[in-house]
N, C-alpha and C. Protein backbone atom coordinates (compact mmCIF):
# COMPACT_ATOMS: atom_id res chain seq x y z
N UNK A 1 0.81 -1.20 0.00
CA UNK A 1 0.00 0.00 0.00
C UNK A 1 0.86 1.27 0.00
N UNK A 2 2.23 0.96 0.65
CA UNK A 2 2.76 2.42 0.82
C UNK A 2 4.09 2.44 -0.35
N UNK A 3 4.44 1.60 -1.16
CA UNK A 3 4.96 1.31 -2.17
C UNK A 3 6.29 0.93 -1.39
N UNK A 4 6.53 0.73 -0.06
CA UNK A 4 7.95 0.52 0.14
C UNK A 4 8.20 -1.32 0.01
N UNK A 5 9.27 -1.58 -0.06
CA UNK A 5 9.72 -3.16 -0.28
C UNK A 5 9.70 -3.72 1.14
N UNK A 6 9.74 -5.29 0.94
CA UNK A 6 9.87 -5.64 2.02
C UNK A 6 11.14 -5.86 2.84
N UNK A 7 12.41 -5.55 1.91
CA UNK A 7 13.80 -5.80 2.30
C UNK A 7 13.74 -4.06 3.08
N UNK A 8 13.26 -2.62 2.86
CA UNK A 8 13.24 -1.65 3.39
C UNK A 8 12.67 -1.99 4.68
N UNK A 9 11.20 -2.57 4.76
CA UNK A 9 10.57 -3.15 6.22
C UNK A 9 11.53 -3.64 6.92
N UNK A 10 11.97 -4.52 6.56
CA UNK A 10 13.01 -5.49 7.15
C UNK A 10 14.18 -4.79 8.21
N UNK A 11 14.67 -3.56 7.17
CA UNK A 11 15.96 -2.84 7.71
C UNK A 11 15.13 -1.98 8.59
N UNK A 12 14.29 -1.47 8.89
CA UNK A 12 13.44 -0.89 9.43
C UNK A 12 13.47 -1.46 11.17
N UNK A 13 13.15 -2.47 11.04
CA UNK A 13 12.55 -3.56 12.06
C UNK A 13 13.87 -3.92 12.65
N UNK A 14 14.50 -4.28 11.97
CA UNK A 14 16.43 -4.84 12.26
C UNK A 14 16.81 -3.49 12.93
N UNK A 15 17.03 -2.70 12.89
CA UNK A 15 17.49 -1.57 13.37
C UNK A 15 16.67 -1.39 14.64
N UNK A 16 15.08 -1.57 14.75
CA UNK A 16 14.91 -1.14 15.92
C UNK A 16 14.94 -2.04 17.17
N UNK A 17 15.14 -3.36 16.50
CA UNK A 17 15.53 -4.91 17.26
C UNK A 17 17.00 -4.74 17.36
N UNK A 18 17.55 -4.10 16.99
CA UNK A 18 19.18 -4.07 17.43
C UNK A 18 19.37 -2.99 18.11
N UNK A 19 18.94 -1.90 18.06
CA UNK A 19 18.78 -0.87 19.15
C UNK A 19 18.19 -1.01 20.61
N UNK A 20 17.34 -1.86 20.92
CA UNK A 20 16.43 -2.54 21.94
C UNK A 20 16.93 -3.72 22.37
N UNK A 21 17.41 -4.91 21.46
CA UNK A 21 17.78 -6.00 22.37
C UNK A 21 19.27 -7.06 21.95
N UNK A 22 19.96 -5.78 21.45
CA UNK A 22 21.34 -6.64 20.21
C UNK A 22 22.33 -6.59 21.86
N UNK A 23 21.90 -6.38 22.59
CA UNK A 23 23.04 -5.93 24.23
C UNK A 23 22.04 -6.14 25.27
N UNK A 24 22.12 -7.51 25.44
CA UNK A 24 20.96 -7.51 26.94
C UNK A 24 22.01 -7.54 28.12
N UNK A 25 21.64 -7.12 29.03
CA UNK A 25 22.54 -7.07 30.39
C UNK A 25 22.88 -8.34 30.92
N UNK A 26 23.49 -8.69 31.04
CA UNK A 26 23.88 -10.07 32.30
C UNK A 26 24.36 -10.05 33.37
N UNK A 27 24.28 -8.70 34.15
CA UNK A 27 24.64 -8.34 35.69
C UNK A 27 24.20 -9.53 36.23
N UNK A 28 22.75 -9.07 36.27
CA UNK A 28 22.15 -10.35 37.50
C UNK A 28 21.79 -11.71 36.88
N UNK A 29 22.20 -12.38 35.92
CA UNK A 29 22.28 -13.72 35.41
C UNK A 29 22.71 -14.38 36.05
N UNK A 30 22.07 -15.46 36.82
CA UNK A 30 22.36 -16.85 37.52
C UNK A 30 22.21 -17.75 37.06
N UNK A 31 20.81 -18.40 37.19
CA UNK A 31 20.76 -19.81 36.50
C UNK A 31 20.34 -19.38 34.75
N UNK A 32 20.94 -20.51 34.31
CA UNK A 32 20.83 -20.61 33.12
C UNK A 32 21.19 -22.00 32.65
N UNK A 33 20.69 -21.32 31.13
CA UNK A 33 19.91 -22.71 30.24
C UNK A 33 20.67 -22.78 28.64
N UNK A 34 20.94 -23.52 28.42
CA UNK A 34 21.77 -23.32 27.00
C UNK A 34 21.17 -24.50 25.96
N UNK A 35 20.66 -23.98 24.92
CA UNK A 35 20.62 -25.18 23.47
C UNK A 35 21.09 -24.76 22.29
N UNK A 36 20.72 -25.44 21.42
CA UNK A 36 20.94 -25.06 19.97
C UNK A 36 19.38 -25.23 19.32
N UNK A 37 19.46 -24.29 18.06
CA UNK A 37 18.54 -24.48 17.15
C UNK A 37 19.09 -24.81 15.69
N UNK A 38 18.15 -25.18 15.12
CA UNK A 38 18.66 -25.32 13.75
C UNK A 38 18.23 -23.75 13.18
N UNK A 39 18.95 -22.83 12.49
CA UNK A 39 19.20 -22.03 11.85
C UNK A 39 18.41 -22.17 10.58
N UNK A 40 17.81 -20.62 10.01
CA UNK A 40 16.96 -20.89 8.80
C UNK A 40 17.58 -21.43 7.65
N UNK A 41 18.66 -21.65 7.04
CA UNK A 41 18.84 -22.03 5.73
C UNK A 41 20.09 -23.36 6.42
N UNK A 42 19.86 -24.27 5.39
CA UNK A 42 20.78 -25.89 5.68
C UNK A 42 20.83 -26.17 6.78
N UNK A 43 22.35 -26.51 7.27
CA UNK A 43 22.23 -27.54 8.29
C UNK A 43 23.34 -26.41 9.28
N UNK A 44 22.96 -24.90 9.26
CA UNK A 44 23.37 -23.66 10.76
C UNK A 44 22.47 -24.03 11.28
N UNK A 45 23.67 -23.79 12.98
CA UNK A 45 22.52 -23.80 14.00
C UNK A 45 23.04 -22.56 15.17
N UNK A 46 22.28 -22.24 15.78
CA UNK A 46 22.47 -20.80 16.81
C UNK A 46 22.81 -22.06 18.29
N UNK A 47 23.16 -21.04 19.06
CA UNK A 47 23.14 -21.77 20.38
C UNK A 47 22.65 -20.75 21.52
N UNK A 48 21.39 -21.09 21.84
CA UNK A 48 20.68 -19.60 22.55
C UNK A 48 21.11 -19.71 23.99
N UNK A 49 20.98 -18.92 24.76
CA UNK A 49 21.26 -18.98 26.53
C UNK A 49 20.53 -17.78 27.13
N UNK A 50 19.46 -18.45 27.89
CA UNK A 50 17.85 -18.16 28.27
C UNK A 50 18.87 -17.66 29.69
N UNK A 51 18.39 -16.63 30.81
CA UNK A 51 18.23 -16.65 31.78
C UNK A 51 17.05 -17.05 32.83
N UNK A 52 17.36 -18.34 33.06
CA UNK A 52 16.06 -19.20 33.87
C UNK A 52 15.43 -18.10 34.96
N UNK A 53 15.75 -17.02 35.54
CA UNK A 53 14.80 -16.55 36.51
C UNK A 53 13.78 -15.39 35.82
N UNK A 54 14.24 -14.71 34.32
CA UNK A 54 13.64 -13.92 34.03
C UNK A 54 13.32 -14.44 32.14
N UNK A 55 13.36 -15.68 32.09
CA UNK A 55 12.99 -16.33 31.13
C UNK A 55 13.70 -15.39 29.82
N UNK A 56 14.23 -14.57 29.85
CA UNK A 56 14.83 -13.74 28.67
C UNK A 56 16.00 -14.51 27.91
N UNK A 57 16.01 -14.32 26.55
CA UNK A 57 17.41 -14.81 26.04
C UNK A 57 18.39 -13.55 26.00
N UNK A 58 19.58 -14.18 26.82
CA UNK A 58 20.84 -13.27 26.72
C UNK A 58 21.50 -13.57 25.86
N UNK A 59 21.75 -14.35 24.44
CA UNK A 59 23.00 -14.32 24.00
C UNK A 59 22.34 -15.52 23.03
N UNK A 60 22.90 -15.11 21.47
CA UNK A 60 22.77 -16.28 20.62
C UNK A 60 23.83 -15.86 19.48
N UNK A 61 24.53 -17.33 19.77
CA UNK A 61 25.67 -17.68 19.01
C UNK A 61 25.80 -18.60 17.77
N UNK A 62 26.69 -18.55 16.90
CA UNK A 62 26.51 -18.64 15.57
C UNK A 62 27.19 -20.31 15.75
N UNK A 63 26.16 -21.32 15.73
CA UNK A 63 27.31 -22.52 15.76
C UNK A 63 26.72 -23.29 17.19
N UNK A 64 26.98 -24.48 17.18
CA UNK A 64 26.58 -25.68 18.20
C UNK A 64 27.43 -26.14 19.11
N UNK A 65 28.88 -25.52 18.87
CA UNK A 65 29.96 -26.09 19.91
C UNK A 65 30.27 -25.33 20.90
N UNK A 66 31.20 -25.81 21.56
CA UNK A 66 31.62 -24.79 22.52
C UNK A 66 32.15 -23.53 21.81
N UNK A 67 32.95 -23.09 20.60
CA UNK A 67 33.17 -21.73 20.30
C UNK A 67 32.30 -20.87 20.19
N UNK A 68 30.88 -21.77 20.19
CA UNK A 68 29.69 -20.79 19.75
C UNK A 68 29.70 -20.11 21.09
N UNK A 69 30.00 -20.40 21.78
CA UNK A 69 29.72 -19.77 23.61
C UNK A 69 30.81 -19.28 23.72
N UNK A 70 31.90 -18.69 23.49
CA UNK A 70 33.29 -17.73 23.91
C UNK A 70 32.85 -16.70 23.90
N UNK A 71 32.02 -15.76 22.92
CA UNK A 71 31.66 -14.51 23.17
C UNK A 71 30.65 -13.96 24.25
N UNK A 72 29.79 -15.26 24.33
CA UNK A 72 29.23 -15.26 25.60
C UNK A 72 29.83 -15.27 27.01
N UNK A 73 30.74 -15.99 27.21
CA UNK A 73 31.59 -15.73 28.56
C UNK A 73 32.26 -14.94 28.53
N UNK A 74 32.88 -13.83 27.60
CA UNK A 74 33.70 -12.88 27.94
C UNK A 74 32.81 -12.28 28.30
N UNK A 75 31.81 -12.07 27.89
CA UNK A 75 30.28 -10.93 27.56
C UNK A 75 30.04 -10.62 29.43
N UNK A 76 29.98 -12.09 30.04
CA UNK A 76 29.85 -12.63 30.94
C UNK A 76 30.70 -12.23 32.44
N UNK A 77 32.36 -12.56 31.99
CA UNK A 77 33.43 -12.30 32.71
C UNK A 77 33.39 -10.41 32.95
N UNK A 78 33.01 -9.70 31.86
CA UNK A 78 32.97 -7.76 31.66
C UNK A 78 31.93 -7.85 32.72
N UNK A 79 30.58 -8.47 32.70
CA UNK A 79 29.34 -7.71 33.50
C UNK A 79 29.91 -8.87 34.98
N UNK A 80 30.70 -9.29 34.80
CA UNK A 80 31.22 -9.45 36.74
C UNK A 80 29.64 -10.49 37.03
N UNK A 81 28.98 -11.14 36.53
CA UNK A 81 27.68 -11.96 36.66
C UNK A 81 28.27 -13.04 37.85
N UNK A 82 27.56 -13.65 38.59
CA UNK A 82 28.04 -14.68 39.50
C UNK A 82 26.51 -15.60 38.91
N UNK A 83 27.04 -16.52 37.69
CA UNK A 83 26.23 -17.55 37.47
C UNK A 83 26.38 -18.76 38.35
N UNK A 84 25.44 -19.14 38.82
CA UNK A 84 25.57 -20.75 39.51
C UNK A 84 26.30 -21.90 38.86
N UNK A 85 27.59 -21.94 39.59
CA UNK A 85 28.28 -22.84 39.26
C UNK A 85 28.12 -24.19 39.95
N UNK A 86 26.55 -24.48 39.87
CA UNK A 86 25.79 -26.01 39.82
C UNK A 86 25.45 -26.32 38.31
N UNK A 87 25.12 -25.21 37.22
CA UNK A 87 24.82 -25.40 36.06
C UNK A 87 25.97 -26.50 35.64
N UNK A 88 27.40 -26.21 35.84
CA UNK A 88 28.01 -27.81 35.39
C UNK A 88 28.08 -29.01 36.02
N UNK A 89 27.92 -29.13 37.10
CA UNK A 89 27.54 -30.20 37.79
C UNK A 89 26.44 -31.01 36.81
N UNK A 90 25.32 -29.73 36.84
CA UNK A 90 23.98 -30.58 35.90
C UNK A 90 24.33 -30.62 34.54
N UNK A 91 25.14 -30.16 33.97
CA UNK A 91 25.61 -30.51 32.58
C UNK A 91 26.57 -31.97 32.56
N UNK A 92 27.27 -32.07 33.66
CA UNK A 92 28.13 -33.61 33.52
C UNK A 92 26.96 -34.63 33.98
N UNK A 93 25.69 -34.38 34.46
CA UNK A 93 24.91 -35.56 34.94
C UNK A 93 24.15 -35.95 33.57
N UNK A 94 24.13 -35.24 32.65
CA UNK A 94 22.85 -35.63 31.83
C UNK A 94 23.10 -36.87 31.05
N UNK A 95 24.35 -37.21 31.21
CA UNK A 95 24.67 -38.62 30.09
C UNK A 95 23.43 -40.27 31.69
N UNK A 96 22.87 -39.79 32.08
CA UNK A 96 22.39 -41.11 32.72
C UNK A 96 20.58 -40.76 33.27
N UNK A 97 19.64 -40.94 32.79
CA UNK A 97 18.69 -40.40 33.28
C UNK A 97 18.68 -39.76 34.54
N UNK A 98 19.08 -41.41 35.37
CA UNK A 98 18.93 -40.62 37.01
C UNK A 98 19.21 -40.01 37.61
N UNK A 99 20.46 -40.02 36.91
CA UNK A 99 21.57 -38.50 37.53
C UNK A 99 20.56 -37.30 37.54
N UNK A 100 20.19 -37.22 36.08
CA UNK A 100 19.16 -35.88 36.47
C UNK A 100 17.90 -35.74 37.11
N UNK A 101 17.36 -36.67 37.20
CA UNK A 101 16.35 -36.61 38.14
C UNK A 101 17.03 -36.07 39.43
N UNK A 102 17.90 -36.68 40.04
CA UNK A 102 18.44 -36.44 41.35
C UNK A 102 19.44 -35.06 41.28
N UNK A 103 19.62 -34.85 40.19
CA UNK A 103 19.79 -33.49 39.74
C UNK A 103 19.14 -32.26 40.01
N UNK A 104 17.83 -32.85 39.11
CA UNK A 104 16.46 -31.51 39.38
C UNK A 104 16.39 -31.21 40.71
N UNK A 105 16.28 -32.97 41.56
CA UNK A 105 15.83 -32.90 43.19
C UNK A 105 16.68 -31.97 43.62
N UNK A 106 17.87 -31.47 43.73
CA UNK A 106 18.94 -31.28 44.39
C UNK A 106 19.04 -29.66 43.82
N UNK A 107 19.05 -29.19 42.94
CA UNK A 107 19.17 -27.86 42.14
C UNK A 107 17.98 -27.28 41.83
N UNK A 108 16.88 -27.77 41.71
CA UNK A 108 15.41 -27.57 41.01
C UNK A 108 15.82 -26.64 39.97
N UNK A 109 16.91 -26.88 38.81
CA UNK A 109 16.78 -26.55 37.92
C UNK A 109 16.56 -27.57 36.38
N UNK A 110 16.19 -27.08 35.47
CA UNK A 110 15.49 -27.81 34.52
C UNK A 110 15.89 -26.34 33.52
N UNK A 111 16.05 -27.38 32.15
CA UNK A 111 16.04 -27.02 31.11
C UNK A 111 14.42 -26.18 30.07
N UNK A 112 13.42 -26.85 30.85
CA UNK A 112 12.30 -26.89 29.94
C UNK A 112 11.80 -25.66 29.35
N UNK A 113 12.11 -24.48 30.63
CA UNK A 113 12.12 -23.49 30.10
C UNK A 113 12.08 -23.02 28.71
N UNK A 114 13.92 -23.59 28.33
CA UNK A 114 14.25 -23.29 26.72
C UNK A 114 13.68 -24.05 25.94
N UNK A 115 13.35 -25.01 26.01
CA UNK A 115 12.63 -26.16 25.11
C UNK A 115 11.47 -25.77 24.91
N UNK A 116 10.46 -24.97 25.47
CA UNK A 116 9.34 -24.42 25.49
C UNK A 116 9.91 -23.22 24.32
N UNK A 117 10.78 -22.70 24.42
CA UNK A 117 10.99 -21.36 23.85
C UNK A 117 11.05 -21.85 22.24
N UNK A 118 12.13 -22.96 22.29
CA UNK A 118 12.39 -23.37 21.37
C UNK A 118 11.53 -23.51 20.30
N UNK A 119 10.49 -23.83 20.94
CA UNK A 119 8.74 -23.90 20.21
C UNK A 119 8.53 -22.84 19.70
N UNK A 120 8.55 -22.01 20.06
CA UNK A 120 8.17 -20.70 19.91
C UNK A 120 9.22 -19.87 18.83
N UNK A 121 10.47 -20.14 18.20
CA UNK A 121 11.47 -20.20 17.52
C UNK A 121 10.50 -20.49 15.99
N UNK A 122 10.73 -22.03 16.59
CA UNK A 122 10.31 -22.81 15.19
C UNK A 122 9.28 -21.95 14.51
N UNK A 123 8.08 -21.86 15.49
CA UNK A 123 6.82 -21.34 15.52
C UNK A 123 7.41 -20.03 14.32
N UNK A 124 8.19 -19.15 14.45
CA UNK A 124 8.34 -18.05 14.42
C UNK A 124 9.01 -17.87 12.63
N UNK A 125 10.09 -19.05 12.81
CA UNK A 125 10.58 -19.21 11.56
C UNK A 125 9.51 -19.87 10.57
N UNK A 126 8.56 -20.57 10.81
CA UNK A 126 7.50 -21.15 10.22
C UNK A 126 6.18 -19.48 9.68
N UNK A 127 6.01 -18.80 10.43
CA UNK A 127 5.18 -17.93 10.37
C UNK A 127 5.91 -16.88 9.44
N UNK A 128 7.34 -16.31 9.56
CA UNK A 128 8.14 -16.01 8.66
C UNK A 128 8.29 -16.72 6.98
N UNK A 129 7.91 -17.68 7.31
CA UNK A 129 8.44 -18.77 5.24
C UNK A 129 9.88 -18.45 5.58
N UNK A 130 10.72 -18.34 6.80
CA UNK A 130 11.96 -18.63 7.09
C UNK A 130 13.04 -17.15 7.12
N UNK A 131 13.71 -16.78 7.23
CA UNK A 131 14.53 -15.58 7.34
C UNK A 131 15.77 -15.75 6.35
N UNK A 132 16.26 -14.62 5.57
CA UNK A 132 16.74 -14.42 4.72
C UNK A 132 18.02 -14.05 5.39
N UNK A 133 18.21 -13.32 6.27
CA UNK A 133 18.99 -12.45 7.12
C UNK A 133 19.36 -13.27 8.64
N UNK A 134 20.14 -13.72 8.35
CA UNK A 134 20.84 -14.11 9.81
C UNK A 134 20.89 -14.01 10.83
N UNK A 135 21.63 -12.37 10.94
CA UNK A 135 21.74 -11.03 11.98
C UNK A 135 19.47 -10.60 12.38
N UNK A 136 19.13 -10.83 11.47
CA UNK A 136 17.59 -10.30 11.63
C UNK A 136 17.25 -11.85 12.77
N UNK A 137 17.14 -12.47 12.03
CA UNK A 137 16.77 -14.25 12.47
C UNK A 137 17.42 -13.75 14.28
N UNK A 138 18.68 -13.65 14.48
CA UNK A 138 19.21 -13.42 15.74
C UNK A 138 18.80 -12.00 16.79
N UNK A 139 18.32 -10.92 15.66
CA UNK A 139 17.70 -10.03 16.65
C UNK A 139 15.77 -10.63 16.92
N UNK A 140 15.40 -11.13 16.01
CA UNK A 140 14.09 -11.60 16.87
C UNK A 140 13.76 -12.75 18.14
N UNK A 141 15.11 -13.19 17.99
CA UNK A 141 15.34 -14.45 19.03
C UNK A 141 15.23 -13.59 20.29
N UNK A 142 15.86 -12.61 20.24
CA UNK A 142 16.78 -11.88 21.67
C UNK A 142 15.24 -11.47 21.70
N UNK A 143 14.42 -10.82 20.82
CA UNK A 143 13.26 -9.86 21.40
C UNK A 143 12.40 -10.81 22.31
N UNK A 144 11.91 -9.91 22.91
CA UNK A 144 10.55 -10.93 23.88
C UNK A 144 9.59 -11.06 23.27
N UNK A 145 9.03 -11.07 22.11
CA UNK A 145 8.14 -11.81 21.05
C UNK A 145 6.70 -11.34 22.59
N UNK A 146 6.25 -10.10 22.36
CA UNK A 146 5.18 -9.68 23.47
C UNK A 146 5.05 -10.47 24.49
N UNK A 147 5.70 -11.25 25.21
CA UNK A 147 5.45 -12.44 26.12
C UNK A 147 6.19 -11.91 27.51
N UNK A 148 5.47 -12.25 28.67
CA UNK A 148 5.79 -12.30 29.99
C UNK A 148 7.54 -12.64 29.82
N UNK A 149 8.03 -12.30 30.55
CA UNK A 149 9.76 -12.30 30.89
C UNK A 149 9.87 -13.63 32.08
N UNK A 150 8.35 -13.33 33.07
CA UNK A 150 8.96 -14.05 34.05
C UNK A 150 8.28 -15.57 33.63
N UNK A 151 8.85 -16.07 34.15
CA UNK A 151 8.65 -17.63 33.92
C UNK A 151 7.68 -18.36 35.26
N UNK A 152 6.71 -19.09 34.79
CA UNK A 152 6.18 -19.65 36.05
C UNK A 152 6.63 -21.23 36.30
N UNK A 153 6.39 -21.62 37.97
CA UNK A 153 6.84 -23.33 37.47
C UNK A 153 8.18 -23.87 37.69
């Protein structure tokens, strides 16, 4: 209707998603949650990291391994954050079911959080016909997609 393109929309929207949420704070980041997604085009994948008390994503990295997370811990080490260093404890238990059960008992932390989000990803790239733009794909992750921050449960 207004004759502009949709790659102009796009830069439009990217700019005000990178102005708003391309730098989320991680002062008070404790528990946390880390996965991967599969990425819109082939076989990229991001590796997101949710803060479990305020359900927000702080940080999504280009890649599934550990390098995908280096920019995240320096990010991490600058804002002086005191994350719960039980999160690796519960990362070496997950190779045995029970470990984590007696895990959850012991930490009452859980992943599901992100796995829920994760839904909401797919959901997102599906409602899109997929993202063209990478950097765009990674500023709508970080946004709070209108949804409560805090997490219940």
């Amino acid at each position: 209707h207004l004759g502009v393109s949709w790659d102009a929309i796009r830069d439009i929207e990217k700019e005000y998603l990178h102005k708003h949420y391309a730098r989320p704070s991680l002062k008070h980041v404790t528990p946390i949650a880390i996965d991967e997604i599969a990425a819109p085009k082939g076989h990229k994948y991001l590796t997101v990291v949710m803060d479990l008390k305020t359900g927000r994503v702080v940080f999504v990295g280009d890649g599934k391994d550990a390098a995908a997370l280096k920019p995240f811990w320096k990010k991490l080490r600058r804002a002086q954050s005191k994350i719960v260093l039980e999160l690796q404890r519960f990362a070496n238990t997950l190779r045995n079911p029970a470990d984590q059960l007696v895990n959850y008992i012991t930490c009452e932390m859980t992943t599901g959080h992100l796995e829920r989000f994760n839904n909401k990803i797919k959901t997102m790239k599906r409602q899109a016909y997929g993202f063209r733009d990478l950097e765009f794909f990674k500023l709508n992750i970080l946004s709070p997609h209108n949804a409560r921050y805090e997490l219940v449960g």
